[in-house]
Protein backbone atom coordinates (compact mmCIF):
# COMPACT_ATOMS: atom_id res chain seq x y z
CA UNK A 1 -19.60 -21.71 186.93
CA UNK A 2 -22.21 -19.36 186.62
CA UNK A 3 -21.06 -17.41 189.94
CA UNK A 4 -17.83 -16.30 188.42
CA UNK A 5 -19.83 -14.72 185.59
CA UNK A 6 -18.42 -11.45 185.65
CA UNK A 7 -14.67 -13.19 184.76
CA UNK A 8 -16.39 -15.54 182.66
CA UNK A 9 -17.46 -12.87 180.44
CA UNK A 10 -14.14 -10.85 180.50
CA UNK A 11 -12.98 -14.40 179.54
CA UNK A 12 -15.36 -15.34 176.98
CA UNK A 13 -14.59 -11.25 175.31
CA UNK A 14 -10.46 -11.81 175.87
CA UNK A 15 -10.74 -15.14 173.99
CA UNK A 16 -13.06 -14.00 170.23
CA UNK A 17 -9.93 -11.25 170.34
CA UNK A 18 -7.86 -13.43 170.89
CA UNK A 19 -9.41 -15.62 167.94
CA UNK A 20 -9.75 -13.08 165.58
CA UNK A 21 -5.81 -11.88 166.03
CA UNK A 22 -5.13 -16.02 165.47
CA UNK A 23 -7.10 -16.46 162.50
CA UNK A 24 -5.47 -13.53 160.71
CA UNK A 25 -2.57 -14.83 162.10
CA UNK A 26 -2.90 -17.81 160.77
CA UNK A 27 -4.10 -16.87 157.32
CA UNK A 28 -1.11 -15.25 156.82
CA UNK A 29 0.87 -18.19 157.35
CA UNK A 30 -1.48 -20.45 154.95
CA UNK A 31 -1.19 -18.30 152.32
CA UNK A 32 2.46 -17.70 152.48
CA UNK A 33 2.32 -21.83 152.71
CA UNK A 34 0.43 -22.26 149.86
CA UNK A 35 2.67 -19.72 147.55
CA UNK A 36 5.45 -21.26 148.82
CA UNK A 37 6.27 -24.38 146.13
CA UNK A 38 9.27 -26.16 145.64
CA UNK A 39 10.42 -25.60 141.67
CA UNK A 40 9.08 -28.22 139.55
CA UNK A 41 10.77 -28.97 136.52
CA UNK A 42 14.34 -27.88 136.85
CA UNK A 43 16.91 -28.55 139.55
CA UNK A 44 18.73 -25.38 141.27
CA UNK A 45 21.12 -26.99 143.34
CA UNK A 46 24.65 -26.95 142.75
CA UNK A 47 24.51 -23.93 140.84
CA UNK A 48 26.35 -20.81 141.14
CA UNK A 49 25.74 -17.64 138.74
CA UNK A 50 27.66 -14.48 138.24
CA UNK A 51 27.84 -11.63 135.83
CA UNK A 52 29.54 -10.83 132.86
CA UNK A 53 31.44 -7.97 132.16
CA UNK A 54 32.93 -6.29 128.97
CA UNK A 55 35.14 -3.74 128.75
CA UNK A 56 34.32 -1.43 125.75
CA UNK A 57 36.55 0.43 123.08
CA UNK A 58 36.09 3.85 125.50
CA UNK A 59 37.51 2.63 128.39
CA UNK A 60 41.60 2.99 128.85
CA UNK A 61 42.07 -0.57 129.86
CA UNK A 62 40.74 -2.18 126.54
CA UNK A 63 42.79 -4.25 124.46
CA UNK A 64 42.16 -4.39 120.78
CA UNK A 65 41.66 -7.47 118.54
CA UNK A 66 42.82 -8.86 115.88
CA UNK A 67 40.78 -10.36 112.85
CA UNK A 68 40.82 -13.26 114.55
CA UNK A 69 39.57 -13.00 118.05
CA UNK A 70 36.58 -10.52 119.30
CA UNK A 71 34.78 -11.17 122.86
CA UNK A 72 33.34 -14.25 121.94
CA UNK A 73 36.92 -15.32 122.01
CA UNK A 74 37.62 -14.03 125.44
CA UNK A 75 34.29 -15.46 127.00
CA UNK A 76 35.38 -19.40 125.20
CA UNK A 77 38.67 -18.92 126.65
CA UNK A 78 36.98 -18.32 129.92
CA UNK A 79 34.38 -20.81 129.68
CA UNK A 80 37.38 -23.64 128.64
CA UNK A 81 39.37 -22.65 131.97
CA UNK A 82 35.72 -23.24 133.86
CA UNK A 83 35.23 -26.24 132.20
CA UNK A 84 38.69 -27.43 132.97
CA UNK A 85 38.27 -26.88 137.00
CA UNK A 86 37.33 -30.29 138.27
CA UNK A 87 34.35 -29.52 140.71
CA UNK A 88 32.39 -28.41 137.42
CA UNK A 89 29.78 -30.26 135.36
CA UNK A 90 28.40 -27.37 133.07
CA UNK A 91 28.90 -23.92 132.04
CA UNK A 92 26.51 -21.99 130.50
CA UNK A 93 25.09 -18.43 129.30
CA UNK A 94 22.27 -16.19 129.18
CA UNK A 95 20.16 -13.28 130.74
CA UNK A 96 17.52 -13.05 133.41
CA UNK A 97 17.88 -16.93 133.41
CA UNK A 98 17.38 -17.65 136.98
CA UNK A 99 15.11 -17.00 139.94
CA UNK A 100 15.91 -15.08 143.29
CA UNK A 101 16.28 -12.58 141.16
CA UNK A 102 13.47 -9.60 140.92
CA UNK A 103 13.72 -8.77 137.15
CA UNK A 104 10.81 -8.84 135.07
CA UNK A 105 11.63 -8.34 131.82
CA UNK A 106 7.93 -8.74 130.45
CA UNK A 107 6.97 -9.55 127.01
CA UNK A 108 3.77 -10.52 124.86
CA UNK A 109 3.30 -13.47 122.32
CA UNK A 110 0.59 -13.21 120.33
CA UNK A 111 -0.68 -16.62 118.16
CA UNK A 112 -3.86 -17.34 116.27
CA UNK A 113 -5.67 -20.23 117.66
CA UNK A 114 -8.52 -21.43 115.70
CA UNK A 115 -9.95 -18.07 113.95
CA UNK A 116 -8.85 -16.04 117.34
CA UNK A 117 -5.74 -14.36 118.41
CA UNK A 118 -4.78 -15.21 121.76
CA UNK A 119 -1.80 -13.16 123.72
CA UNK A 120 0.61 -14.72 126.11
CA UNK A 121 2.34 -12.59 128.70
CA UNK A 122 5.44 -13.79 130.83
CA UNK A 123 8.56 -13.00 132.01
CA UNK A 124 11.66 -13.25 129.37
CA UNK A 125 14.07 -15.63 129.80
CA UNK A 126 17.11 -15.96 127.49
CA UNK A 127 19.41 -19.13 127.59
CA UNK A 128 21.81 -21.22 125.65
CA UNK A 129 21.73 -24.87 125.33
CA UNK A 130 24.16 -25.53 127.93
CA UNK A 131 22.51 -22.81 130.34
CA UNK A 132 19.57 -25.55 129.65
CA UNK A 133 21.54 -28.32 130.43
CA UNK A 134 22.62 -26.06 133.54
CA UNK A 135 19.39 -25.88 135.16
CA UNK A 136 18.20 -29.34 134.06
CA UNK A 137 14.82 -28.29 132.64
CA UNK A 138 12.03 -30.97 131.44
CA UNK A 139 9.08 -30.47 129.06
CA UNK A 140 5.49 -30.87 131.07
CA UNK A 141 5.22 -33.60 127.95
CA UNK A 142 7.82 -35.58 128.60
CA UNK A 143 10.75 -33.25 126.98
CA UNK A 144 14.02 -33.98 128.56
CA UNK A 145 16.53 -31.89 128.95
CA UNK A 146 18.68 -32.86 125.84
CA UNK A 147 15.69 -32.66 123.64
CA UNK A 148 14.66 -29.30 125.35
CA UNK A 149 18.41 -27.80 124.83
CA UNK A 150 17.81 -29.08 121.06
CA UNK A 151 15.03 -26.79 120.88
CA UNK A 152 16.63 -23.65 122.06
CA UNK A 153 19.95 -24.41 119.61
CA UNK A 154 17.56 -24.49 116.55
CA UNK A 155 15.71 -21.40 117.87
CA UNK A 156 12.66 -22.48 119.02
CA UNK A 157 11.07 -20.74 122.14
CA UNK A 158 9.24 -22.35 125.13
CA UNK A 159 6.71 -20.87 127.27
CA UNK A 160 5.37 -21.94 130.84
CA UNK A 161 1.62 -23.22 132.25
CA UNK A 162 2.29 -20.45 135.02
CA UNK A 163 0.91 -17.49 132.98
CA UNK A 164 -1.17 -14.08 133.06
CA UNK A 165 -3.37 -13.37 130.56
CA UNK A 166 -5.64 -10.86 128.84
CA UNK A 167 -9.29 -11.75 128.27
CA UNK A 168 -10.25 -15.63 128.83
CA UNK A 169 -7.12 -17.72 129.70
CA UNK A 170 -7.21 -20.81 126.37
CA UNK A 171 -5.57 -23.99 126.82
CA UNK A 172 -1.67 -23.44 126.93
CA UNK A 173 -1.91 -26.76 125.59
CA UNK A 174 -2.56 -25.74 121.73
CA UNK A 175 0.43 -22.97 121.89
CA UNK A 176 2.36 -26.12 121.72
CA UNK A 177 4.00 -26.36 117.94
CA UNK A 178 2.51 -23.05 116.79
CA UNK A 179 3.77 -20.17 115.62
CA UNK A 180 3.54 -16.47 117.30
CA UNK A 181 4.81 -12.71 116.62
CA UNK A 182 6.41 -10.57 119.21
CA UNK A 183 4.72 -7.80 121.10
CA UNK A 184 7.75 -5.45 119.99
CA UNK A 185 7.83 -6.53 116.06
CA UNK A 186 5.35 -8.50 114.61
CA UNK A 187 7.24 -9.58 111.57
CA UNK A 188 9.24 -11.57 113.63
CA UNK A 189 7.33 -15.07 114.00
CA UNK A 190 8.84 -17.17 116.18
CA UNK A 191 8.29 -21.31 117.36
CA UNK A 192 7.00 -22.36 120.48
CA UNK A 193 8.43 -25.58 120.70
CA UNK A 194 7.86 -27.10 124.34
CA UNK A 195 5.25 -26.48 127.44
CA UNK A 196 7.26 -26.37 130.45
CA UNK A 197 6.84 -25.21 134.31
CA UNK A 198 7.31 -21.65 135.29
CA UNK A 199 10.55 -20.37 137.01
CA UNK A 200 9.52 -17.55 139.30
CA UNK A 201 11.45 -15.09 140.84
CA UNK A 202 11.37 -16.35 144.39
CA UNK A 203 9.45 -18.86 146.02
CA UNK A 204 7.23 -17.04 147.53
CA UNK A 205 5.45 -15.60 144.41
CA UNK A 206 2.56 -15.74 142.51
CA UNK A 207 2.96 -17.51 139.29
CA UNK A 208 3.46 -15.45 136.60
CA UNK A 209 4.30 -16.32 132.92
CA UNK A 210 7.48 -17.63 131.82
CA UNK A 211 9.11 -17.15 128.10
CA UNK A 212 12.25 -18.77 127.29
CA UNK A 213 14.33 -17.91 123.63
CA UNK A 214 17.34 -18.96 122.71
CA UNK A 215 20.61 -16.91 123.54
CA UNK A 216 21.64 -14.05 120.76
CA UNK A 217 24.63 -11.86 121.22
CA UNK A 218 26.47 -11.26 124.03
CA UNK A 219 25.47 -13.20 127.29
CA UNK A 220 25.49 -10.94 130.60
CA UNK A 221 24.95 -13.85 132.92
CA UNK A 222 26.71 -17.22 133.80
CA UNK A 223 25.45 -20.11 135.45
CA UNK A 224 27.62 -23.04 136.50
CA UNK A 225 26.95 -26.44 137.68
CA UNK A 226 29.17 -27.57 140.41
CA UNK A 227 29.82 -31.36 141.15
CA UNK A 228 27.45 -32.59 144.07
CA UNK A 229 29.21 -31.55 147.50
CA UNK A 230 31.84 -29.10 146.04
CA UNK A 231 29.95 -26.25 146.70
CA UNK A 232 32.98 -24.51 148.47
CA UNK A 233 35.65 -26.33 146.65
CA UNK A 234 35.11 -24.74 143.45
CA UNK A 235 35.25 -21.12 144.50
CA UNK A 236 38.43 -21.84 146.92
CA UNK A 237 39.75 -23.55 143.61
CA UNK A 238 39.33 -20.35 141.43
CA UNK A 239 41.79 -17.36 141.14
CA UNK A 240 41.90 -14.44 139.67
CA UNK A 241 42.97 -15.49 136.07
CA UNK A 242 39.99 -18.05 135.81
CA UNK A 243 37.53 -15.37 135.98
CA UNK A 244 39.07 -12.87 132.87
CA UNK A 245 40.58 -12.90 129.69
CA UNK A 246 41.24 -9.88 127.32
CA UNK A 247 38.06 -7.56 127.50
CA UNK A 248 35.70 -10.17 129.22
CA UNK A 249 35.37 -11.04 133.15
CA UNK A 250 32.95 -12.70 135.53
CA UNK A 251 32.01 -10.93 138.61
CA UNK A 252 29.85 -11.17 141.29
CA UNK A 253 30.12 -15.37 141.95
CA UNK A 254 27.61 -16.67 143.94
CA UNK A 255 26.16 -19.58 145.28
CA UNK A 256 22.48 -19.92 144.11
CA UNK A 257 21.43 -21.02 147.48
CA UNK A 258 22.89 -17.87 149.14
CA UNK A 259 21.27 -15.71 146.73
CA UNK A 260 17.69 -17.64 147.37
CA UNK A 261 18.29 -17.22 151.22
CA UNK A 262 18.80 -13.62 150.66
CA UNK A 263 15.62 -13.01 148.72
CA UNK A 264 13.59 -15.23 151.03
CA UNK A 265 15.08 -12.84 153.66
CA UNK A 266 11.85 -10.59 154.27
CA UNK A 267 9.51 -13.11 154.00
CA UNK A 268 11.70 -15.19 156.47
CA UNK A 269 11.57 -12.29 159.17
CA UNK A 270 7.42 -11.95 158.45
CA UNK A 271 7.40 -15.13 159.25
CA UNK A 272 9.26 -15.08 162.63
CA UNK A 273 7.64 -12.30 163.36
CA UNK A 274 3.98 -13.98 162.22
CA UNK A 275 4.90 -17.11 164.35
CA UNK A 276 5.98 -14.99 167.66
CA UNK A 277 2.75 -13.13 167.46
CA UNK A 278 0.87 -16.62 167.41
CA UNK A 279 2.98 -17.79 170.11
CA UNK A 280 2.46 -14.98 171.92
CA UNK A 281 -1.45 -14.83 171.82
CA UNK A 282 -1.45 -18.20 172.53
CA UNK A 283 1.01 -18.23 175.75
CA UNK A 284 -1.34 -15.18 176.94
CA UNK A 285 -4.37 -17.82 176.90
CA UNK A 286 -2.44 -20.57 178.79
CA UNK A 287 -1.61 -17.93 181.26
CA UNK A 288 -4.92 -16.28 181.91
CA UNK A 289 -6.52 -19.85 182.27
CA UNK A 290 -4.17 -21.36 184.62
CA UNK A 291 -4.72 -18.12 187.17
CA UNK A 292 -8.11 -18.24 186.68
CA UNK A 293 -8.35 -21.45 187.42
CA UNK A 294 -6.00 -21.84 189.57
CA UNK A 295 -7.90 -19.43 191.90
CA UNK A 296 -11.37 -20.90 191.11
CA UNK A 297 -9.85 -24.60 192.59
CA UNK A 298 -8.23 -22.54 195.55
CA UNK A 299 -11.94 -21.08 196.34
CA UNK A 300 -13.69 -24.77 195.73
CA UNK A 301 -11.98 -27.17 197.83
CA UNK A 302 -15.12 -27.54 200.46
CA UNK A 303 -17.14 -27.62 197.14
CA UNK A 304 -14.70 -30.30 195.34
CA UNK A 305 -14.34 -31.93 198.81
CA UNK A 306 -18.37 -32.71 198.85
CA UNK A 307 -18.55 -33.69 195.63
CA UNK A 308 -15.82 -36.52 196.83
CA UNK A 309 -17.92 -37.47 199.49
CA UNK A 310 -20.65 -37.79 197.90
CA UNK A 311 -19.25 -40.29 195.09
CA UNK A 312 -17.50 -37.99 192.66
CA UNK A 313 -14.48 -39.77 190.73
CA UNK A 314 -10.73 -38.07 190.44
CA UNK A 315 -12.52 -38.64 186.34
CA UNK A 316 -15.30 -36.78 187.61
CA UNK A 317 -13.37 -34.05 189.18
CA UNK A 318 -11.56 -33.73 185.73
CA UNK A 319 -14.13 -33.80 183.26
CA UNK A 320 -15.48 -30.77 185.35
CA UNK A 321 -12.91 -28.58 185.17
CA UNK A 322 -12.32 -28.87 181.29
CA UNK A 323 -15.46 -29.02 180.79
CA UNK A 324 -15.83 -25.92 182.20
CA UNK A 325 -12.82 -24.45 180.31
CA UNK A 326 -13.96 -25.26 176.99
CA UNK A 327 -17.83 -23.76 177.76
CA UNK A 328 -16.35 -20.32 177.72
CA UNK A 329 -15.11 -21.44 174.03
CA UNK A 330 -18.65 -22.00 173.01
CA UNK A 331 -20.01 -18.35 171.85
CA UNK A 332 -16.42 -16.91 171.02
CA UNK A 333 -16.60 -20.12 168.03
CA UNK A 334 -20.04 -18.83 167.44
CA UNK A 335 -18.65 -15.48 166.86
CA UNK A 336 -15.72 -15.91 164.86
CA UNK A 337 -17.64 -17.95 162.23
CA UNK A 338 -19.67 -15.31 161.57
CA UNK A 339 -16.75 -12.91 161.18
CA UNK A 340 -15.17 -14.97 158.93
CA UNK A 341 -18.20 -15.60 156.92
CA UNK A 342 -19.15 -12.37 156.64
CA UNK A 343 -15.60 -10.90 156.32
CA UNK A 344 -14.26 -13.40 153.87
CA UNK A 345 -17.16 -12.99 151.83
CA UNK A 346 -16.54 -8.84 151.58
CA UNK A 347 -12.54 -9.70 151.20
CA UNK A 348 -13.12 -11.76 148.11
CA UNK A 349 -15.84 -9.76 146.37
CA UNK A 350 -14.23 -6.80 147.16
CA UNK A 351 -11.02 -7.94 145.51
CA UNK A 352 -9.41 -6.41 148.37
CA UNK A 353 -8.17 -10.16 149.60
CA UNK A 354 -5.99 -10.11 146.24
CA UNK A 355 -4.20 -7.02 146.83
CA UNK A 356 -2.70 -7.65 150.54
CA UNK A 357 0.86 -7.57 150.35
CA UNK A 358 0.58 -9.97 147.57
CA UNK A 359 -0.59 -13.08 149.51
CA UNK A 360 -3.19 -15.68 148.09
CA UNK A 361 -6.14 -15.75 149.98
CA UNK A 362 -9.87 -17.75 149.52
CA UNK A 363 -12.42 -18.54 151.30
CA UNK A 364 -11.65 -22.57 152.16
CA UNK A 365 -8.12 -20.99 153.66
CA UNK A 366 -10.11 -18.41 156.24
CA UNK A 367 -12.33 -21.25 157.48
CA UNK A 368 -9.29 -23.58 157.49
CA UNK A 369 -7.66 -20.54 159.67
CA UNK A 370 -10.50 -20.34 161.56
CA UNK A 371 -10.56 -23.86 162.89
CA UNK A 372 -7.18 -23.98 163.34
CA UNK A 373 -7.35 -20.84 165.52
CA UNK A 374 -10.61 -22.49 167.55
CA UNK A 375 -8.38 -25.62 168.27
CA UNK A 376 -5.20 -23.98 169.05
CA UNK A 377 -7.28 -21.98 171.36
CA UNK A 378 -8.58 -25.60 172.97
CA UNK A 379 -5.54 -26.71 173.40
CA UNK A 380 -4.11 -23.89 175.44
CA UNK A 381 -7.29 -24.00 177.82
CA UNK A 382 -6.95 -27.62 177.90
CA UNK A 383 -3.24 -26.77 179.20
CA UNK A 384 -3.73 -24.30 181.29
CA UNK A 385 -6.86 -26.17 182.99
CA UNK A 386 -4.96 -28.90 183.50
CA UNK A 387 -2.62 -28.27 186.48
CA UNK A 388 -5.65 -26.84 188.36
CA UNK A 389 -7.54 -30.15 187.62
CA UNK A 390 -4.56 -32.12 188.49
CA UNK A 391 -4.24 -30.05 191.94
CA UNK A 392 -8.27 -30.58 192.23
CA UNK A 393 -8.16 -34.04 192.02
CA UNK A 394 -5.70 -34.42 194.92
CA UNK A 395 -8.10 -32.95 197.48
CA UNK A 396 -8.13 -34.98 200.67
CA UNK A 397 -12.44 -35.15 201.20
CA UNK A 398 -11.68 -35.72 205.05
CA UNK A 399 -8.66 -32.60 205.49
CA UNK A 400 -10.84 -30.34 203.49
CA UNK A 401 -13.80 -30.70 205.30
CA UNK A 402 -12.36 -30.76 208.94
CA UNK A 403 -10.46 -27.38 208.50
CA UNK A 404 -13.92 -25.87 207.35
């Protein structure tokens, strides 16, 4: 080994590159692993959600009403001829009321707890009982859904664990049953009735507050639950007529899961594009081993051929050549622990590990990179040292010998 030194060391420089590209690599992907979470506390299959329209007094094609009818009217009328279609469970109403969606519509709470006042941020989320119903949300106590659509029909608001807060974070615990003012008008108390899980805006987020209220005047968002596999039944059942009645309509219906694949879209190509660059890296060690040694068996067959003669098992023969392989792994290891010891450390002090394209980085998740980067590094010597060996351990002592 120590006569190929020069290529050992162009070796030993090509593979702590190599390392440091996978651990980055492979950061990435932890972090975008650990963000990613399924949602917890409400089901968003089944669903499909569109947007509500109203034509007002200014516009040509309005039709005026009667003492009797008004858009709420219109939208019942609609929502009885959804109800009616026979692939649907639910119907129900509200704004900013689901994820894949990349509104914020943020708000403050603000409740005294103990002699303190303590302020709740999150995300606004307005919804009707049936919306509720919809989405099939629980309490984190043990709410279901029926008691949790209760809540929102009497007017009591709900706010999530998931939250961001100013000053020390309290337990969300004792929000539970209190009362709090708005941010925008504090002489409007309102009742946080339940503790429930956050609904983010993709799955691939951080977790940010959540606060739900109860539906008041008109909705501009629909969400309808489908019966279990008639997803494309109900839109092929629909026509025009379903959708609209006097000054209301419904546009824009789509499938829930469509609209999550197309907000997942980016971080879907980062990660095919993450992965190839992995694969890639990896492919380039397999590559540069099997040459190498390839050509060092080619140049040691009198050497290999001696060693058989003199005792040496096919085992033997083996253990040499990965042995060998994984030496040159030895300092490159060395070296990327420091990096990432050092480097981690400056990351997460400097706060600048916080503010990389939003991903969720720590310290246990660049060692965990780390060592997954040292072994997938292993393997792919351990691969590409392996056909050599193989080859090596053929050698015929006496055919060796007599051509030398």
């Amino acid at each position: 080994m120590c006569h190929e030194w020069r290529s050992n060391i162009w070796m030993t420089v090509e593979l702590l590159v190599v390392g440091v590209v996978l651990c980055v690599v492979f950061s990435i992907l932890l972090s975008i692993f650990a963000l990613h979470k399924a949602p917890e506390g409400a089901d968003f299959d089944n669903l499909y959600t569109g947007w509500i329209g109203y034509i007002e007094e200014d516009n040509d094609a309005y039709r005026p009403y009667d003492e009797n009818h008004s858009y709420s009217t219109d939208l019942e009328i609609i929502t009885a001829k959804l109800k009616s279609n026979p692939n649907v469970e639910i119907v129900g109403y509200g704004d900013n009321m689901l994820p894949y969606n990349y509104s914020y519509w943020g708000t403050t709470l603000t409740a005294r707890i103990d002699t303190a006042l303590q302020q709740y941020n999150g995300n606004l989320r307005t919804y009707d009982p049936e919306a509720i119903k919809a989405i099939r949300l629980t309490g984190l106590n043990g709410e279901s859904t029926d008691e949790l659509a209760a809540m929102i029909e009497r007017g009591d608001y709900m706010i999530s664990t998931q939250e961001v807060w100013r000053g020390d974070k309290p337990d969300i615990e004792r929000w539970r049953g209190m009362d709090a003012a708005k941010s925008y008008d504090s002489t409007k108390i309102v009742h946080i009735g339940a503790i429930i899980n956050g609904i983010r805006r993709m799955d691939y987020e951080r977790c940010q507050g959540v606060i739900m209220r109860p539906l008041s005047g008109r909705p501009g968002q629909v969400v309808v639950r489908v019966r279990p596999g008639s997803t494309r039944d109900f839109l092929d059942s629909l026509d025009g007529d379903d959708l609209e009645h006097g000054n209301v309509y419904i546009s824009g219906l789509k499938n829930l899961a469509d609209i999550r694949t197309e907000a997942h879209r980016d971080v879907t190509v980062m990660l095919r594009n993450v992965s190839v660059c992995a694969l890639f890296v990896m492919i380039s060690i397999f590559l540069g081993f099997l040459g190498t040694f390839w050509f060092r068996t080619a140049q040691r067959v009198p050497e290999l051929a001696l060693r058989k003669v003199n005792g040496a098992t096919n085992a033997n023969i083996f253990r040499r050549c990965f042995s060998e392989g994984l030496l040159l792994l030895v300092i490159p290891t060395i070296a990327l622990a420091a990096a990432v010891f050092f480097g981690s450390g400056y990351l997460m002090e400097s706060g600048l590990a916080s503010d990389i394209s939003g991903f969720e980085f720590n310290k246990p998740m660049f060692w965990l990179a780390a060592a997954i980067s040292v072994g997938a590094m292993a393997m792919m010597i351990v691969a590409g040292v392996a056909i050599p060996a193989r080859r090596a351990m053929k050698i015929d002592p006496a055919r060796a010998l007599s051509e030398e």
